[in-house]
N, C-alpha and C. Protein backbone atom coordinates (compact mmCIF):
# COMPACT_ATOMS: atom_id res chain seq x y z
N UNK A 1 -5.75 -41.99 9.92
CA UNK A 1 -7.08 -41.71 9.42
C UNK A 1 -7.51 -42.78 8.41
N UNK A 2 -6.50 -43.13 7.82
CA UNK A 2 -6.85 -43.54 6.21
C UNK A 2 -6.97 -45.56 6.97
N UNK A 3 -6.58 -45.87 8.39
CA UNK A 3 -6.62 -47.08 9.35
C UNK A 3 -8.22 -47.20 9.47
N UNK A 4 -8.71 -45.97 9.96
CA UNK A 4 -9.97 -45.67 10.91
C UNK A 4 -11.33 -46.40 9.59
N UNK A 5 -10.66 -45.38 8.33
CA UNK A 5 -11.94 -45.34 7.16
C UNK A 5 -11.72 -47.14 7.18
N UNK A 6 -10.84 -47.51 6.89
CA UNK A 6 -10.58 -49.29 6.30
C UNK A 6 -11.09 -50.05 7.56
N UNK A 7 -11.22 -49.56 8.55
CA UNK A 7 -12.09 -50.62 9.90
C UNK A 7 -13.24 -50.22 9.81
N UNK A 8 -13.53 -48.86 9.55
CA UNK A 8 -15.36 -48.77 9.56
C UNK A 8 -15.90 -49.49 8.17
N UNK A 9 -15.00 -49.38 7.31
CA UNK A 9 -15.36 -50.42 6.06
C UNK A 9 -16.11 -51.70 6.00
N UNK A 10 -14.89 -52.33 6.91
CA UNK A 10 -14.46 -53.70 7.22
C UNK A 10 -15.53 -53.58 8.25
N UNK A 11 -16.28 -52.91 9.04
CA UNK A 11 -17.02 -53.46 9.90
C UNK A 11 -18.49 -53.38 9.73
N UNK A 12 -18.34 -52.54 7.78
CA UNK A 12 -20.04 -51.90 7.59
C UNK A 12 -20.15 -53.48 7.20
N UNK A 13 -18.98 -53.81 6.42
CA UNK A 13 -19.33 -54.98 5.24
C UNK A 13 -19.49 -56.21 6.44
N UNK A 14 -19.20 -56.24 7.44
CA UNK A 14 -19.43 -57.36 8.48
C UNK A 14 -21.07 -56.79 8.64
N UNK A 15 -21.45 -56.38 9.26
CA UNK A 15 -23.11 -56.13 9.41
C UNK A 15 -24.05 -56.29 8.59
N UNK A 16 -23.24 -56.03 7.07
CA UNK A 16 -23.96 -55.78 5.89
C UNK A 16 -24.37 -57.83 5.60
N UNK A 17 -23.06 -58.44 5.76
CA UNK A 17 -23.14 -60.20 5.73
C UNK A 17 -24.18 -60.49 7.50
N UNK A 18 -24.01 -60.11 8.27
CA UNK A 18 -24.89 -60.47 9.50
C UNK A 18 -26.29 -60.26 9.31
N UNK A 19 -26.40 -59.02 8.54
CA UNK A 19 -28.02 -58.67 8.78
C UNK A 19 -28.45 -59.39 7.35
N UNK A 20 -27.56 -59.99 6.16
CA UNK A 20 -28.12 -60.85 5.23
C UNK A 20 -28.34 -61.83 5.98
N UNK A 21 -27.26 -62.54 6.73
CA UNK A 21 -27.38 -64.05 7.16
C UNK A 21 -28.58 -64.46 8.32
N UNK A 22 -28.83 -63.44 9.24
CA UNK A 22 -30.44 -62.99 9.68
C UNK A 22 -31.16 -63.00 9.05
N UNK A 23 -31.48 -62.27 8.14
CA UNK A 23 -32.99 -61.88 7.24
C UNK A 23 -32.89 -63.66 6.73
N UNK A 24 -31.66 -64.23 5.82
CA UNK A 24 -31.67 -65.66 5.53
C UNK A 24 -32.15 -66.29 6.25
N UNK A 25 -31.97 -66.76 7.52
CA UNK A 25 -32.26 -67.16 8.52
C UNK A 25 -34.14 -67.23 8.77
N UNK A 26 -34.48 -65.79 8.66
CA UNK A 26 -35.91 -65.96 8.55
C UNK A 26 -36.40 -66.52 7.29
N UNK A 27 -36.04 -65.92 6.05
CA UNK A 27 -36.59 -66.46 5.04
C UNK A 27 -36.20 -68.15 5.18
N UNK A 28 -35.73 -68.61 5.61
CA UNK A 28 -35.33 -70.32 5.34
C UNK A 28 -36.33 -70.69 6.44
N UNK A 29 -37.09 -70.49 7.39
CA UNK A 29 -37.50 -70.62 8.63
C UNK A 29 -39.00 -70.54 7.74
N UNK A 30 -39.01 -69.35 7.49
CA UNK A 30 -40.53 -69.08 7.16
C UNK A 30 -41.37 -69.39 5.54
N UNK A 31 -40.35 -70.11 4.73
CA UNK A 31 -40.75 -69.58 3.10
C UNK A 31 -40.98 -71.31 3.04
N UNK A 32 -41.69 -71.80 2.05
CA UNK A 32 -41.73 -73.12 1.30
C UNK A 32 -42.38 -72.92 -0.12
N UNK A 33 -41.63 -73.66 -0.05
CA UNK A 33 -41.53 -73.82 -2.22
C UNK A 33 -43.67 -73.35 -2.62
N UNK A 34 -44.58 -73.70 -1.61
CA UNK A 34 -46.35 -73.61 -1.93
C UNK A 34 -46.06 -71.77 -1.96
N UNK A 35 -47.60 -71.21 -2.41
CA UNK A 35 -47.26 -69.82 -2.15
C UNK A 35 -47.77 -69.58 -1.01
N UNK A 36 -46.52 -69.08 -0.83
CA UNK A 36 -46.75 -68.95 0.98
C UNK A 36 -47.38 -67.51 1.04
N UNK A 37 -47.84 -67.04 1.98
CA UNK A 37 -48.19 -65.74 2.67
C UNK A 37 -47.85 -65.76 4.28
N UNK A 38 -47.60 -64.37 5.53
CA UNK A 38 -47.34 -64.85 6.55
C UNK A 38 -48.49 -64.38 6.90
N UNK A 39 -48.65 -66.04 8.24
CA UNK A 39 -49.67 -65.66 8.99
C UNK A 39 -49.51 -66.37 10.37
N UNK A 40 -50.07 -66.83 11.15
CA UNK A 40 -49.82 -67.41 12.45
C UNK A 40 -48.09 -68.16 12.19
N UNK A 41 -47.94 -69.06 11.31
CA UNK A 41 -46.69 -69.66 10.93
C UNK A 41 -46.27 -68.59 11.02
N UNK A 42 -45.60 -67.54 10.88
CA UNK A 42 -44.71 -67.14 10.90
C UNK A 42 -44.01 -66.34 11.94
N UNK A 43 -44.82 -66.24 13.09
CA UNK A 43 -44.70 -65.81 14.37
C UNK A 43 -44.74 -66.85 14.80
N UNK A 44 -44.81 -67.90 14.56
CA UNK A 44 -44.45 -69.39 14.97
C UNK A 44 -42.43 -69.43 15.03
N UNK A 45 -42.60 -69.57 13.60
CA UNK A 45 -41.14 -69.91 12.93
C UNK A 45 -40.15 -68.61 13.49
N UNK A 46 -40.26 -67.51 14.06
CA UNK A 46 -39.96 -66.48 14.67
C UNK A 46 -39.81 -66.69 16.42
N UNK A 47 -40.80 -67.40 16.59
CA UNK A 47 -40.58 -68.10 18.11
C UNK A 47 -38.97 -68.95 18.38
N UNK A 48 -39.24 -69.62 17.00
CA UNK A 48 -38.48 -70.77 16.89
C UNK A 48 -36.91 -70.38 16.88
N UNK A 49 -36.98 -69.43 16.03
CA UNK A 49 -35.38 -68.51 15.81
C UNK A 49 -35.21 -67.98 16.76
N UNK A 50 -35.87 -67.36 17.35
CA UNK A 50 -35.75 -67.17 18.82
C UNK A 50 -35.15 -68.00 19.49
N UNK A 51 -36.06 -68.41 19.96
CA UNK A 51 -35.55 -69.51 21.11
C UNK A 51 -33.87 -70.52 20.55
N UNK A 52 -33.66 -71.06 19.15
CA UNK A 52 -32.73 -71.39 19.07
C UNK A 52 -31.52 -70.19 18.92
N UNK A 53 -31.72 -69.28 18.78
CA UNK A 53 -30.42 -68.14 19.12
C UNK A 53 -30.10 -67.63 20.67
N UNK A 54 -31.96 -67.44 20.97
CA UNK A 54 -31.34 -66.98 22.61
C UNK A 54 -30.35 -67.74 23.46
N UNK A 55 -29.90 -68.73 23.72
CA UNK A 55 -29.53 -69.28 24.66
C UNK A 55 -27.68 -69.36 24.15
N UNK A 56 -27.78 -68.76 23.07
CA UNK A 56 -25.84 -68.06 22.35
C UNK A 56 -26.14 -66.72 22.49
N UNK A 57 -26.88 -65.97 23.00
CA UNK A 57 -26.55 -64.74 23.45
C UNK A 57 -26.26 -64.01 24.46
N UNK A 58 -25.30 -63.67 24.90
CA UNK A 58 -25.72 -63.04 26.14
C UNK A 58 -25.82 -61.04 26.17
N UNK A 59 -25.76 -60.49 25.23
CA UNK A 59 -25.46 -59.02 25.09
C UNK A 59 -27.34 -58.56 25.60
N UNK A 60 -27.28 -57.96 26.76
CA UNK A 60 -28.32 -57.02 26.80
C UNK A 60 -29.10 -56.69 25.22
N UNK A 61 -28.60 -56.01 24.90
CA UNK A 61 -29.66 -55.16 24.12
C UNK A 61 -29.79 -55.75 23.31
N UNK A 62 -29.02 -56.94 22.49
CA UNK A 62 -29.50 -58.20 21.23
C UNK A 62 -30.51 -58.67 21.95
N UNK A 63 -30.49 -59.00 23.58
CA UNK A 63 -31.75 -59.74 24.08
C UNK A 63 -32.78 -58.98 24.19
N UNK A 64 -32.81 -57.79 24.08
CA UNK A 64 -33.94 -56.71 24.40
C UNK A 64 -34.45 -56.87 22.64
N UNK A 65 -33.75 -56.44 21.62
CA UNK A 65 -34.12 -56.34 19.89
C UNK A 65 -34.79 -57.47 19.96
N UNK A 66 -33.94 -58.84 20.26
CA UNK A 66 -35.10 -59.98 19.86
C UNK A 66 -36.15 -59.97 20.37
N UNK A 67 -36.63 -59.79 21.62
CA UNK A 67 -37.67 -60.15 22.38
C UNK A 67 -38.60 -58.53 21.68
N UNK A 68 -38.09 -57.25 21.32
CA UNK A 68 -38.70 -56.03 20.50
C UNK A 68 -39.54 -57.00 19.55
N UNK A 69 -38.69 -57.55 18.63
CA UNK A 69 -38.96 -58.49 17.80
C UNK A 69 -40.27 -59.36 17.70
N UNK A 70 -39.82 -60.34 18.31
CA UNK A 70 -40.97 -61.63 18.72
C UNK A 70 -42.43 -61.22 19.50
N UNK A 71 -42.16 -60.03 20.21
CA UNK A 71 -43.25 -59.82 21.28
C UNK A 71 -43.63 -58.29 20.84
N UNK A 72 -43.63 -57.77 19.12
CA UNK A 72 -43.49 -56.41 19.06
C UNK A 72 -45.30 -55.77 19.41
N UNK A 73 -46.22 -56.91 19.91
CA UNK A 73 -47.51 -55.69 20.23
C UNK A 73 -47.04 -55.66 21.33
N UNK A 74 -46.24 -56.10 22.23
CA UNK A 74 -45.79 -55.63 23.99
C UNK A 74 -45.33 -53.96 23.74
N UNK A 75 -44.58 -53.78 22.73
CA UNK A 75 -43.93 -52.54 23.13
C UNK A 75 -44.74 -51.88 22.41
N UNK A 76 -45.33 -51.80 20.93
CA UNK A 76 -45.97 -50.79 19.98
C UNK A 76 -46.59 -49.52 20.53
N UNK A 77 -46.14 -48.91 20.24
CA UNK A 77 -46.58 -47.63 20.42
C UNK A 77 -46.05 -47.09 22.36
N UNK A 78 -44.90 -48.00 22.44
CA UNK A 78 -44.45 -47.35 23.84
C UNK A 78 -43.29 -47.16 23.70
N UNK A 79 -42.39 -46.33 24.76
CA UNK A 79 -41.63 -45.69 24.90
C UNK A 79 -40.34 -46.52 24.86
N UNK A 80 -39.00 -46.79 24.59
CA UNK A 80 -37.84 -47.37 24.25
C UNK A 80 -36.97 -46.90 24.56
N UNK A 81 -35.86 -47.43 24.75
CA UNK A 81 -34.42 -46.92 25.65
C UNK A 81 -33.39 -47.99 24.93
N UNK A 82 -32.57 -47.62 24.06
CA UNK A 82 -31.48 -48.46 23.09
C UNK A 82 -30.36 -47.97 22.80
N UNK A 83 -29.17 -48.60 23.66
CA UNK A 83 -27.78 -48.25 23.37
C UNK A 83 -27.35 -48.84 22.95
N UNK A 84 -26.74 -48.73 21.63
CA UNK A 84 -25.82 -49.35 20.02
C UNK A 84 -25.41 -49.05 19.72
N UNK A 85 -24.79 -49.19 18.18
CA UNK A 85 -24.34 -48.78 17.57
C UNK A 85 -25.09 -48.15 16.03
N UNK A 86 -24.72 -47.00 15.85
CA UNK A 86 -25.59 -46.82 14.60
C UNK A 86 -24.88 -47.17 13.46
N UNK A 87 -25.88 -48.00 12.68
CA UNK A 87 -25.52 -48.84 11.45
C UNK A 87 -26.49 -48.56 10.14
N UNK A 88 -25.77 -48.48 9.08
CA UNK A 88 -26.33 -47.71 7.96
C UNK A 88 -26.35 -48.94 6.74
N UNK A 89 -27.38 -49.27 6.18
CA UNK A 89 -27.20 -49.99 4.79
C UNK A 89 -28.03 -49.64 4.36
N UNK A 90 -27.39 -48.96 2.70
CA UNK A 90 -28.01 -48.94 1.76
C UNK A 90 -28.51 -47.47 2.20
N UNK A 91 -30.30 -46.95 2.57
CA UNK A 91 -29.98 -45.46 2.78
C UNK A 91 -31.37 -45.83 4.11
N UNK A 92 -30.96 -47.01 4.80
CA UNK A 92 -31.45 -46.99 5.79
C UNK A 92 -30.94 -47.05 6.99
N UNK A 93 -30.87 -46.32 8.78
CA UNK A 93 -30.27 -46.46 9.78
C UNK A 93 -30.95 -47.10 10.45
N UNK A 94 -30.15 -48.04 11.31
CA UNK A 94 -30.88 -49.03 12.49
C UNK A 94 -29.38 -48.40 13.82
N UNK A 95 -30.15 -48.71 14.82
CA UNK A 95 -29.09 -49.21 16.61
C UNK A 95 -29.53 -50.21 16.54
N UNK A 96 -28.57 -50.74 17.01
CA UNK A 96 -27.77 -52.59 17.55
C UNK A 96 -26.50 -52.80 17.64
N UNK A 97 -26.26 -53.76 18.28
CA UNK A 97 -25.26 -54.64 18.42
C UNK A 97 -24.93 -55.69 17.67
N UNK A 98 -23.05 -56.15 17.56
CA UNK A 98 -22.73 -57.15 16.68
C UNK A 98 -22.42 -58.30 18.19
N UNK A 99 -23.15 -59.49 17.89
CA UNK A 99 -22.53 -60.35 19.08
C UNK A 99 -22.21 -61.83 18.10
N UNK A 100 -20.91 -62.27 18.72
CA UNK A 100 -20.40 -63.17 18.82
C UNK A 100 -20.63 -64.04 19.00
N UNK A 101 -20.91 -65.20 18.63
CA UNK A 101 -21.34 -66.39 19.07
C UNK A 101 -20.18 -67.28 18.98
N UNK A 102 -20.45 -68.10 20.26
CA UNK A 102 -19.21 -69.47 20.44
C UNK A 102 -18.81 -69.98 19.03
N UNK A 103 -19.59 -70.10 18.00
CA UNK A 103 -18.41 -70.67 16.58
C UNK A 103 -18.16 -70.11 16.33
N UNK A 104 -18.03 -68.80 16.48
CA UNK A 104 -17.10 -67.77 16.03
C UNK A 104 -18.29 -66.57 15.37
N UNK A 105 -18.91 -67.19 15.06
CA UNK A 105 -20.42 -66.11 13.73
C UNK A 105 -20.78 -64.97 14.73
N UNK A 106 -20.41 -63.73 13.78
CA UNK A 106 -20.95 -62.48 13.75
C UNK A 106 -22.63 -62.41 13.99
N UNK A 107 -23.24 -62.26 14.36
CA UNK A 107 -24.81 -61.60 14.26
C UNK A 107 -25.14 -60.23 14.52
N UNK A 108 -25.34 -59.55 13.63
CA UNK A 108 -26.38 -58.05 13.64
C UNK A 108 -27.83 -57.90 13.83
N UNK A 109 -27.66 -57.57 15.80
CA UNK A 109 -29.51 -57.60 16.38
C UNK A 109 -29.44 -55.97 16.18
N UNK A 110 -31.03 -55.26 15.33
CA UNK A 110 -30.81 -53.86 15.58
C UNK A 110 -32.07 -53.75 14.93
N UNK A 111 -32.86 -52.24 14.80
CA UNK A 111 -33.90 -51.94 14.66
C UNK A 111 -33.62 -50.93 13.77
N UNK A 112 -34.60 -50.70 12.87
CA UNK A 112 -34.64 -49.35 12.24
C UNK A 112 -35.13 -48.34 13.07
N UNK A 113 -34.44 -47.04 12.33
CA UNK A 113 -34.79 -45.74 13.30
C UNK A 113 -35.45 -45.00 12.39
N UNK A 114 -36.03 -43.99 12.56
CA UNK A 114 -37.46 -42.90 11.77
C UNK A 114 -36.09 -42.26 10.62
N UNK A 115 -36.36 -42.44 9.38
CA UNK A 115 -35.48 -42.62 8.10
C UNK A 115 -35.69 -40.79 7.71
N UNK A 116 -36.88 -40.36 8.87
CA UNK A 116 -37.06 -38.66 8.67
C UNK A 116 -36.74 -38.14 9.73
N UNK A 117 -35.68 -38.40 10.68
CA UNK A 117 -35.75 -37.87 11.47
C UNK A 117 -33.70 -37.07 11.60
N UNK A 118 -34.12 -35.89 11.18
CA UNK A 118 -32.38 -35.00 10.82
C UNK A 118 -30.97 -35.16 11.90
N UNK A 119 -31.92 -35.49 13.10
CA UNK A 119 -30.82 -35.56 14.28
C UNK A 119 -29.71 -37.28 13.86
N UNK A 120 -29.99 -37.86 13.35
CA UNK A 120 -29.56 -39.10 12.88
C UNK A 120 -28.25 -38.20 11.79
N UNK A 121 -27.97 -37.65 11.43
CA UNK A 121 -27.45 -37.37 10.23
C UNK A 121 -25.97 -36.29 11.36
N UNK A 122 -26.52 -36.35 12.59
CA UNK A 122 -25.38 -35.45 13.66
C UNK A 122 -23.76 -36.81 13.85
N UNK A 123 -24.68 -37.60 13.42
CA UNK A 123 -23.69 -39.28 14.50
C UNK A 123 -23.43 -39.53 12.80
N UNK A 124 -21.73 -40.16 13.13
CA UNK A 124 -21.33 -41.08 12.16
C UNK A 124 -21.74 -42.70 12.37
N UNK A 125 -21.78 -43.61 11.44
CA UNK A 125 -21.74 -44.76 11.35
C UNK A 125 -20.99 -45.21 12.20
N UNK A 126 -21.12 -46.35 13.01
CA UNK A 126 -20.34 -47.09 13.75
C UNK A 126 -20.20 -45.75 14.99
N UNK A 127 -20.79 -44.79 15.52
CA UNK A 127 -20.75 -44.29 16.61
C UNK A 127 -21.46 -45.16 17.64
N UNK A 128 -21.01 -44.66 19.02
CA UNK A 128 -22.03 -45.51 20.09
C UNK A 128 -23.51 -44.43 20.72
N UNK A 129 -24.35 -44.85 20.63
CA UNK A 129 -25.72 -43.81 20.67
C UNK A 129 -25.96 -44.34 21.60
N UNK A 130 -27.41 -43.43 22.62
CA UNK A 130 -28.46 -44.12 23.40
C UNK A 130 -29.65 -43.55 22.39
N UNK A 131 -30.33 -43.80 22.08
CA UNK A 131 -31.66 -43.75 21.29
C UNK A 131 -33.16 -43.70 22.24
N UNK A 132 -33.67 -42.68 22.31
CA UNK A 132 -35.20 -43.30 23.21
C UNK A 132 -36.17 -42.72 21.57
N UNK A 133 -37.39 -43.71 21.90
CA UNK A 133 -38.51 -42.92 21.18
C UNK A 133 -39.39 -43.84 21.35
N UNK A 134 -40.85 -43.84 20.98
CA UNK A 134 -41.30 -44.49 20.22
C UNK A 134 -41.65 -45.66 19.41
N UNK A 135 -41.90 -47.11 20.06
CA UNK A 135 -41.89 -48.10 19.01
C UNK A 135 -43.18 -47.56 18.16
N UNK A 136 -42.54 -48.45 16.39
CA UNK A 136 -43.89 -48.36 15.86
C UNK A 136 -43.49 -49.42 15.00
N UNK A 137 -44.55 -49.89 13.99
CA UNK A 137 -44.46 -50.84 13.40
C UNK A 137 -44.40 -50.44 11.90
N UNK A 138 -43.74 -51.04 10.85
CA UNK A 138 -43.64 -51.20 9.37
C UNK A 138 -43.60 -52.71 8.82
N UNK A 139 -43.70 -52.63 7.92
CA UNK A 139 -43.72 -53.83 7.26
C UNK A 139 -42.82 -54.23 6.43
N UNK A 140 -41.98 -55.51 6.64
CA UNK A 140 -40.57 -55.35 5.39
C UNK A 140 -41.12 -56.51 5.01
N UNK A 141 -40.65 -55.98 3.80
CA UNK A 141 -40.85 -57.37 2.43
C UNK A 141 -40.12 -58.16 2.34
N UNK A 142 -40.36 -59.76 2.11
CA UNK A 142 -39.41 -60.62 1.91
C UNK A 142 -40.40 -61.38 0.56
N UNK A 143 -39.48 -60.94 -0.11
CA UNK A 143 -40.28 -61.88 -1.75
C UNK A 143 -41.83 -61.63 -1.89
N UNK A 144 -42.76 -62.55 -1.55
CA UNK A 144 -43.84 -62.83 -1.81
C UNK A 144 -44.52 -62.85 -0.48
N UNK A 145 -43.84 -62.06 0.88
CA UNK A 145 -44.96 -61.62 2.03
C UNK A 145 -44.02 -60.98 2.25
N UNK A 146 -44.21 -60.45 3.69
CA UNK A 146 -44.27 -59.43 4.65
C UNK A 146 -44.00 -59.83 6.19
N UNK A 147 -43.39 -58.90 6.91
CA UNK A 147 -42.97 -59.20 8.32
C UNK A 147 -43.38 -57.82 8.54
N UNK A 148 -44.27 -57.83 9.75
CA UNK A 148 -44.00 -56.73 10.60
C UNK A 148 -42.88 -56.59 11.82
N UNK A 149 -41.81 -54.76 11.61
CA UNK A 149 -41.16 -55.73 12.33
C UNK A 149 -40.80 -54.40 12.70
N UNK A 150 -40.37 -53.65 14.03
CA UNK A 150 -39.88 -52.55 14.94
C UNK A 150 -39.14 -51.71 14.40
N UNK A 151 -39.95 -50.14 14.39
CA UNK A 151 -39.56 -48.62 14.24
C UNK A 151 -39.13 -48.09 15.00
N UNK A 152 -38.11 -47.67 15.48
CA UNK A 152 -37.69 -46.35 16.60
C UNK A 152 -37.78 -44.90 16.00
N UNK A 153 -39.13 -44.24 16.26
CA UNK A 153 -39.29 -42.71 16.08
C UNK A 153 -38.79 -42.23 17.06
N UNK A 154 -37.72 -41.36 16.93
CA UNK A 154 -36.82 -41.17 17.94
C UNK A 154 -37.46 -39.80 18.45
N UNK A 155 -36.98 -39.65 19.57
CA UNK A 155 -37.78 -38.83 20.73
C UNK A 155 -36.32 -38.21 20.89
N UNK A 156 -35.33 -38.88 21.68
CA UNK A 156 -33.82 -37.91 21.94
C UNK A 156 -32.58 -39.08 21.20
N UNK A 157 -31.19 -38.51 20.83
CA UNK A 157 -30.87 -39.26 20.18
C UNK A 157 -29.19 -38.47 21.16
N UNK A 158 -28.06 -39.49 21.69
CA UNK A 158 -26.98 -38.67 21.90
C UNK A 158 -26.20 -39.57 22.00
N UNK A 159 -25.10 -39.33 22.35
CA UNK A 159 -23.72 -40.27 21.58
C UNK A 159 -23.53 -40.90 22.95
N UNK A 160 -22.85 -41.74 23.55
CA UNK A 160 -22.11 -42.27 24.36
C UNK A 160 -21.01 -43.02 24.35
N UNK A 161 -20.07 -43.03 25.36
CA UNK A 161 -18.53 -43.84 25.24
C UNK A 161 -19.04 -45.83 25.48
N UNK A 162 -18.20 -46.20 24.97
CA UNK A 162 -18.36 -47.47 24.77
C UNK A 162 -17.15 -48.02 25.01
């Protein structure tokens, strides 16, 4: 037992460095020393991260989050289908996947899920889910702007083997 707690540890604090070295990733892409605000640039510079990550990925559903991502008025306000892992930082839950890339680097692709919704609180961390609901959009802060960037209001939520 006391094996199990020290790997889910070891694997929050891996997601916890992936989804910094992501969000980094955008902020270095999108920020310059002028005061910036986002606007066309930054669904530019989002293209760009794109396209230079896609072609080191091959995991389904990292390719489904990014493209959620980059292309989020395609899905807004439509229906979603996402099997991950549920991942918790801080006192927020997202599904995604950790994929590997050829130098070895960890990456955490995943979405937030509805932060009110009780059925989330049935699944431990690091369980394997299918998730349907709902895209919607929020806005996360980075310093001195904003990204809009993919909600899963979950509709059904149930565990699966992995």
């Amino acid at each position: 037992m006391e094996i199990i707690k020290k790997n889910k540890m070891i694997i929050s604090i891996i997601l916890l460095v992936g989804m910094l070295f992501t969000t980094s990733l955008y902020v270095f892409n999108d920020y310059n020393n002028d005061n910036h605000t986002c606007t066309e640039s930054c669904n530019h510079s989002d293209e760009n991260l794109y396209n230079s990550v896609n072609n080191k990925v091959d995991n389904e559903t990292a390719l489904k989050i990014m493209d959620m991502y980059i292309n989020l008025d395609n899905y807004e306000g439509k229906m979603a289908t996402l099997q991950g892992q549920l991942f918790k930082t801080y006192d927020e839950y997202s599904i995604g996947v950790i994929q590997t890339l050829a130098t070895g680097e960890d990456l955490a692709f995943n979405i937030i899920l509805d932060p009110n919704n009780p059925q989330i609180n049935e699944f431990d961390v690091l369980d394997w889910i299918e998730v349907t609901g709902k895209v919607g959009v929020v806005d996360e802060v980075h310093g001195d702007h904003t990204h809009a960037v993919p909600i899963l209001y979950i509709d059904t939520i149930r565990k699966i083997d992995n």
